[in-house]
Protein backbone atom coordinates (compact mmCIF):
# COMPACT_ATOMS: atom_id res chain seq x y z
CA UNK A 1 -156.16 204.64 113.20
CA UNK A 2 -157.49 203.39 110.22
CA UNK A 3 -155.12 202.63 106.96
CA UNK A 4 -155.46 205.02 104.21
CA UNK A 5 -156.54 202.44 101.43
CA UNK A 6 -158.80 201.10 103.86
CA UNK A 7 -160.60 204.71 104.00
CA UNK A 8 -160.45 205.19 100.18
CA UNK A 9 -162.16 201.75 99.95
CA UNK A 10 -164.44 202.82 102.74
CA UNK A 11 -165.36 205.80 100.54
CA UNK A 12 -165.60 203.78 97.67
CA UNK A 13 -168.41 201.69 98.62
CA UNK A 14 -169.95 204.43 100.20
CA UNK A 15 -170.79 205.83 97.08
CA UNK A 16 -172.67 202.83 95.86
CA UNK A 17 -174.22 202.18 99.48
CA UNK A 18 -175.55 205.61 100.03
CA UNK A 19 -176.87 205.79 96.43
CA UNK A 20 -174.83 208.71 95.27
CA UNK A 21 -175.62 210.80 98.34
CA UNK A 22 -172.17 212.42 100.15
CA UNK A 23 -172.19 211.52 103.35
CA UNK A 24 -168.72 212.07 104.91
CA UNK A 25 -168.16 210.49 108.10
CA UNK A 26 -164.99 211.44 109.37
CA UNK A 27 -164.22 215.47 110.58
CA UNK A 28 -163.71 217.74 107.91
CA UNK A 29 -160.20 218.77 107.27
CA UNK A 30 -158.65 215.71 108.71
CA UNK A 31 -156.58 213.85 106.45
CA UNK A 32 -159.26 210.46 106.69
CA UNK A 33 -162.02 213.16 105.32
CA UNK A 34 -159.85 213.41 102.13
CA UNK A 35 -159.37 209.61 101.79
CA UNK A 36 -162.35 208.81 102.08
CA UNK A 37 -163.53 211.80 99.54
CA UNK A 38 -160.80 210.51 97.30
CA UNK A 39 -162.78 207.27 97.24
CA UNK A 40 -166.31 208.34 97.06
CA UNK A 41 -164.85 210.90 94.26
CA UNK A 42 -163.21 207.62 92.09
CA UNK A 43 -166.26 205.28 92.33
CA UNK A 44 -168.66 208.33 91.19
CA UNK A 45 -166.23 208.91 87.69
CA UNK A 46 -166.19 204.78 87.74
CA UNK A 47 -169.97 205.10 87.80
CA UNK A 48 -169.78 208.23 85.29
CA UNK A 49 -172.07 209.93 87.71
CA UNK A 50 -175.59 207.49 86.94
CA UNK A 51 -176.57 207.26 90.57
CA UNK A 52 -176.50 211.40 90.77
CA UNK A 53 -178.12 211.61 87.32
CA UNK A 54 -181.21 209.40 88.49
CA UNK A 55 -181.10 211.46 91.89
CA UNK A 56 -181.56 214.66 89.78
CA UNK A 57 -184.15 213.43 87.77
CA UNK A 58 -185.91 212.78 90.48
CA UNK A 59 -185.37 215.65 92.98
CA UNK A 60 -188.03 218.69 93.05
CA UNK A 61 -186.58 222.09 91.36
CA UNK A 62 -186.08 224.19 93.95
CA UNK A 63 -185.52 227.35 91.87
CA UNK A 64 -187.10 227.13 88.43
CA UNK A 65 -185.88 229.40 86.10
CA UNK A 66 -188.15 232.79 85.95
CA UNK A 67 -189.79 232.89 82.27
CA UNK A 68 -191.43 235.89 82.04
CA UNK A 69 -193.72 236.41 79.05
CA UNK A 70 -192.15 239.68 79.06
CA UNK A 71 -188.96 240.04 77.34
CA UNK A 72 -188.14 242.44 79.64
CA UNK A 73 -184.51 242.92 78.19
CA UNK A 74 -186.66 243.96 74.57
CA UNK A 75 -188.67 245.91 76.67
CA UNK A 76 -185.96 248.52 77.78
CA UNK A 77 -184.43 248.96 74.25
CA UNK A 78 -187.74 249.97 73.64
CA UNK A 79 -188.98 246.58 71.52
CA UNK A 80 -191.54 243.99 71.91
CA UNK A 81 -189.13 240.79 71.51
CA UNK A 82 -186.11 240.40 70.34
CA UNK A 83 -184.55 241.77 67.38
CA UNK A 84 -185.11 240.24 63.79
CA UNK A 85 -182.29 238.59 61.74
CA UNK A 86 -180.57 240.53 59.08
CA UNK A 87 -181.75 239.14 55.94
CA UNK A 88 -179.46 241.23 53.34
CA UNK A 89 -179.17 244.79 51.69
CA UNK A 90 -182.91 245.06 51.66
CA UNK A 91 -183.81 244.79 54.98
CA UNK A 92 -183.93 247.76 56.29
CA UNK A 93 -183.35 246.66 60.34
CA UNK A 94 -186.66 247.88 61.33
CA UNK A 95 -187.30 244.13 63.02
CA UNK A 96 -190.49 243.99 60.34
């Protein structure tokens, strides 16, 4: 059985040798899975998370946020877009 510094160092340099990508080897739950996720979890704050930054940059969006040209929230108050700004006593609210 390995030393628990030596796992925390293990998981330490496994964050710079995988690149920023988790990869865990010992079973989850077991007290080496937390030292070496104590590790890889210090070396990515040391790091202030640039190796996932450049990984996200990178990766493909795999949901992209749904923009509809259709204010659809507008659309069931029964409005076009959304409302105008209040611009004093004169404005009467009608969004004009």
């Amino acid at each position: 059985m390995t030393n628990e510094s030596e796992i925390v160092a293990k998981g330490k340099a496994g964050y710079f040798s995988d690149r920023g990508v988790y990869q865990n080897p010992y079973p989850q739950a077991s007290e080496e899975f937390n030292h070496y996720e104590r590790g890889w979890m210090q070396s990515l704050k040391y790091d202030e998370g640039r190796l996932l930054n450049a990984l996200s940059k990178t990766a493909p969006k795999l949901f992209p946020p749904n923009r509809s040209a259709v204010n659809q929230y507008a659309e069931l108050k029964g409005r076009s877009g959304p409302r105008k700004k209040y611009r004093g006593p004169n404005d009467l609210g009608t969004g004009a």
